[in-house]
Protein backbone atom coordinates (compact mmCIF):
# COMPACT_ATOMS: atom_id res chain seq x y z
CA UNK A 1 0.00 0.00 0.00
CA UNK A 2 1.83 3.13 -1.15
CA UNK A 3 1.67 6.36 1.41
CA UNK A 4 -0.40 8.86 0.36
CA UNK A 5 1.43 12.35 -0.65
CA UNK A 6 1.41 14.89 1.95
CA UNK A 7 -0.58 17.83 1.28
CA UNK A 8 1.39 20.98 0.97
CA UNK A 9 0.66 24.23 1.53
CA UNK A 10 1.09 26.36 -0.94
CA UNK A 11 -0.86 29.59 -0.36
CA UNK A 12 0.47 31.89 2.40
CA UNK A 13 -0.16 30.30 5.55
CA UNK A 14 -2.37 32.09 7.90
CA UNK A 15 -1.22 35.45 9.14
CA UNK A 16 -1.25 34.24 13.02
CA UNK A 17 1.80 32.42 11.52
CA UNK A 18 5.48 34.40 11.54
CA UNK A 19 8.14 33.23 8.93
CA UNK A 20 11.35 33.60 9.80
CA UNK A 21 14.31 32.49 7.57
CA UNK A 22 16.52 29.25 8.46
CA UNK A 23 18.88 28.73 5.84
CA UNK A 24 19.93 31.36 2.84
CA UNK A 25 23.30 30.58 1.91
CA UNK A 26 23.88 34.17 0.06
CA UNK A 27 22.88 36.26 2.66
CA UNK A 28 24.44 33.72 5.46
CA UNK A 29 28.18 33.97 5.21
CA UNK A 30 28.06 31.80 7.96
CA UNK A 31 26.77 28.82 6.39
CA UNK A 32 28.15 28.88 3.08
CA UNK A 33 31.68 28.58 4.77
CA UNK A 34 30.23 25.55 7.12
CA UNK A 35 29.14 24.17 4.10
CA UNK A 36 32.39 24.90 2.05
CA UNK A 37 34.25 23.51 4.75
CA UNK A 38 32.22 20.50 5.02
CA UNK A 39 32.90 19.67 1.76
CA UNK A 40 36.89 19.82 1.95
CA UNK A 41 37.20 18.57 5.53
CA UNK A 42 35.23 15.35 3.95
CA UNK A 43 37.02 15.41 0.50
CA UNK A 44 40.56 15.48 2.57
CA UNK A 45 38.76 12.56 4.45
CA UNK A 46 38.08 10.42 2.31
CA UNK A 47 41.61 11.07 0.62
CA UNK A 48 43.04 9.99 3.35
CA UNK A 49 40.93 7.06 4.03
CA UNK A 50 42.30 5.91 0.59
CA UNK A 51 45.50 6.13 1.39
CA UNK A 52 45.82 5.01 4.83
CA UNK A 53 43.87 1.71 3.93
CA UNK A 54 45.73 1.55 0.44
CA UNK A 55 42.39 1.20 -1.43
CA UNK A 56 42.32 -0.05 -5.41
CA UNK A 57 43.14 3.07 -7.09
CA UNK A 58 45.01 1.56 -10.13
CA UNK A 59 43.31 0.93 -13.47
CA UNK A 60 44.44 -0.98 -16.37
CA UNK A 61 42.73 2.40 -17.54
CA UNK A 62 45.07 5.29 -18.62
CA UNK A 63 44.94 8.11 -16.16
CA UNK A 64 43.20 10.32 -18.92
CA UNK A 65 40.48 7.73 -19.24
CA UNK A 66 40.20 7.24 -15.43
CA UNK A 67 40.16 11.18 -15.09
CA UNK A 68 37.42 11.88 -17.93
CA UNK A 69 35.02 8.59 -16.95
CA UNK A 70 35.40 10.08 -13.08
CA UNK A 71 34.68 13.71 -14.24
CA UNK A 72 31.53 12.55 -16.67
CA UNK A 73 30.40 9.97 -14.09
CA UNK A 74 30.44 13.00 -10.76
CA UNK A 75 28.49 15.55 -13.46
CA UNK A 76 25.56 12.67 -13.82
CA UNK A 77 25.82 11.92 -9.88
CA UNK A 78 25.55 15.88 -9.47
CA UNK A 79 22.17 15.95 -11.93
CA UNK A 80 20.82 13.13 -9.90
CA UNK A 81 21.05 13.88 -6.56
CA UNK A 82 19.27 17.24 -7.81
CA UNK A 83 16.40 14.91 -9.38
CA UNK A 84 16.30 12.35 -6.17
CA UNK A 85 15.17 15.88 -4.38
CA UNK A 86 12.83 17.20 -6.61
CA UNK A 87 11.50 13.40 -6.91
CA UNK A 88 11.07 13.09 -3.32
CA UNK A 89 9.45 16.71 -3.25
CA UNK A 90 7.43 15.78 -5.94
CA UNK A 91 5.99 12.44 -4.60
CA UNK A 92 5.34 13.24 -0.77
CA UNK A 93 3.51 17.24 -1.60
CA UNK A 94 1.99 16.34 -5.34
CA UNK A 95 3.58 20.25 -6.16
CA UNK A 96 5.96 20.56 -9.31
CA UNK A 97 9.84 21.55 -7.84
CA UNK A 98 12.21 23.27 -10.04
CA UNK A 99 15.94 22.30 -10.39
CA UNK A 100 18.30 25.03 -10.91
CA UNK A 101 22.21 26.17 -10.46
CA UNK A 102 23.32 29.12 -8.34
CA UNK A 103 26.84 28.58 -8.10
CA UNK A 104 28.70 27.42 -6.26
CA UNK A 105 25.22 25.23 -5.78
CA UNK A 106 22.88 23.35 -7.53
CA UNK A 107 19.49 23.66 -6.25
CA UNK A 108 16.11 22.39 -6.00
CA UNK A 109 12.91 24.39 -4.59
CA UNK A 110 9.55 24.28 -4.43
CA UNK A 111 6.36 26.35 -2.92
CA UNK A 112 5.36 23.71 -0.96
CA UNK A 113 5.35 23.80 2.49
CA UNK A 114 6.33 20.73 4.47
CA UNK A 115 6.00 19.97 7.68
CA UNK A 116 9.11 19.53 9.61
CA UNK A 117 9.72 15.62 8.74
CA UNK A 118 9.24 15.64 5.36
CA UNK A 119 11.59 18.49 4.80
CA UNK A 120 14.05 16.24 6.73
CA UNK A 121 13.51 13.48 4.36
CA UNK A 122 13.83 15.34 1.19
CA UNK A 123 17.07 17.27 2.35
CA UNK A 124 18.68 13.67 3.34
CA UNK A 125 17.26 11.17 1.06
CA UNK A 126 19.86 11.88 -1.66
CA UNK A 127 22.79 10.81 0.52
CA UNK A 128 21.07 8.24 2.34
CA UNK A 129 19.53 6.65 -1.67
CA UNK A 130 23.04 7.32 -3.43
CA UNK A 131 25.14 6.23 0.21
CA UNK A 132 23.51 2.94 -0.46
CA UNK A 133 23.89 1.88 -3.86
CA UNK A 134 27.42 3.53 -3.84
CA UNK A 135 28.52 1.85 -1.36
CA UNK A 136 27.23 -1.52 -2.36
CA UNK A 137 28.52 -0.74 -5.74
CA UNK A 138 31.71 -0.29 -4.14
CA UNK A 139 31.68 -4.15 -3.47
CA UNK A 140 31.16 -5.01 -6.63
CA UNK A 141 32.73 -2.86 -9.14
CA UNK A 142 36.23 -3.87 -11.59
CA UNK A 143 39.20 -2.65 -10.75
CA UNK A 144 38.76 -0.17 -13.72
CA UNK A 145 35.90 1.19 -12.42
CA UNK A 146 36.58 1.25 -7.92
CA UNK A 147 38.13 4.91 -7.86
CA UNK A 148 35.33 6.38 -9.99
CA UNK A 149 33.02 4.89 -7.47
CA UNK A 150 34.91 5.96 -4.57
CA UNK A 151 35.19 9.45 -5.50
CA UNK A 152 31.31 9.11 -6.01
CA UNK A 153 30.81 8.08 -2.83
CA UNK A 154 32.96 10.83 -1.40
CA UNK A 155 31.13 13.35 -3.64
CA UNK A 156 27.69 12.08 -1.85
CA UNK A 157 29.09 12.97 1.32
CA UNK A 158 30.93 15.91 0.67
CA UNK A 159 28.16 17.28 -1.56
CA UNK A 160 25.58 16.65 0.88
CA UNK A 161 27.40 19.32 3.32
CA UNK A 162 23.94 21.68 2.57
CA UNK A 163 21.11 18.94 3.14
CA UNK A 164 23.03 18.09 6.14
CA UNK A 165 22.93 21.59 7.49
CA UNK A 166 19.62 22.23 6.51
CA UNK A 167 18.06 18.67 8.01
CA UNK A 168 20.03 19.97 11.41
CA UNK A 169 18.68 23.22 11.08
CA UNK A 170 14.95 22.52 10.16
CA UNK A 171 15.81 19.58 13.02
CA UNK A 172 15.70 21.99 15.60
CA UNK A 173 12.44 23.75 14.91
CA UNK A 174 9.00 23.14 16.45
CA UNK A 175 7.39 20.00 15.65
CA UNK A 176 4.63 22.41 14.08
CA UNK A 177 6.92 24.20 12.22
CA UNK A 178 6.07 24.52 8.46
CA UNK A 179 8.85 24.53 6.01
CA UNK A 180 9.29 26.27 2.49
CA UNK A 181 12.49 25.59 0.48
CA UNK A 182 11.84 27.68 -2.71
CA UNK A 183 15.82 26.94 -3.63
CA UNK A 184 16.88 30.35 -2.93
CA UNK A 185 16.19 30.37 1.11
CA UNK A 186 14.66 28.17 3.37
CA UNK A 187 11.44 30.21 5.30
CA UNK A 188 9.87 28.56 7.98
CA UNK A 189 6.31 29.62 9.17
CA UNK A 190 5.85 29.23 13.54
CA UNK A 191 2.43 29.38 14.88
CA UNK A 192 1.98 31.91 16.87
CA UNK A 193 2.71 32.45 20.50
């Protein structure tokens, strides 16, 4: 039996309601760097993790062939971690999300808003959906292929640095908090006091 779709809101919720904004990583210095930083502290990480456990890294591949496979296979991760959001957006709220870049980002918004959970779930289920299949893929894969795959894997984690920070963020709200991520900012609507 497949769960019904949650039923966003996407007129302006009532005006007893106050938005206030969580997460808007142009006008929050602060978090773009946390994010930034995120994504090199992991990226160092899991270069080191190759290292220090002296991981397959050789190919029967030329480097240029390892290097332009690896390159073309992160640009197709990038697209779909984008379309596992708006997926997820699109099958729990029933609303249309758009996709978008605004670099150094690649976005994906909608008008819906969620209630705290569901946010949660769309803002994590990329890296939790990729993690997965990367990592089992990791068990699996040629030779040929097990660095491309690693740095895939590293590239879920370190790209997820945003959805992390926002599934903390919108983690600390109310439980009848109301969420809007319209890819731009992240407004959340409190009830009144």
């Amino acid at each position: 039996m497949a769960a019904s779709p949650v039923q966003p809101t996407v007129a302006p919720p009532p005006a007893q309601e106050r938005p206030r904004t969580v997460l808007d990583l142009e006008e929050d210095r602060g978090a773009g760097v946390v994010v930034q930083t995120g994504f090199l502290l992991v990226a160092a990480g899991m270069v080191g993790l190759a290292l220090l456990l002296d991981l397959p890294v050789d190919s029967a591949w030329g480097p240029w062939t390892v290097a332009l496979v690896t390159v073309l296979a992160c640009l197709a991760y990038m697209a779909l971690h984008e379309l596992t959001h708006a997926g997820l957006l699109w099958a729990l709220t029933g609303t249309r999300p758009t996709v978008g870049v605004r670099l150094p980002y690649l976005v994906t918004g909608s008008q819906a808003l969620l209630p705290r959970r569901t946010a949660t779930t769309v803002a994590l289920g990329p890296l939790v959906l990729w993690g997965l299949v990367l990592l089992g893929l990791l068990a699996v894969v040629p030779d040929e292929m097990f660095l491309t795959v690693y740095v895939l894997a590293g590239l879920n984690l370190a790209g997820s640095a945003g959805d992390l920070l926002q599934a903390w963020r919108v983690g600390r709200l109310p439980s009848a908090a109301l969420v809007r991520d319209d890819g731009r900012r992240t407004t959340v609507h409190l009830p009144a006091d």
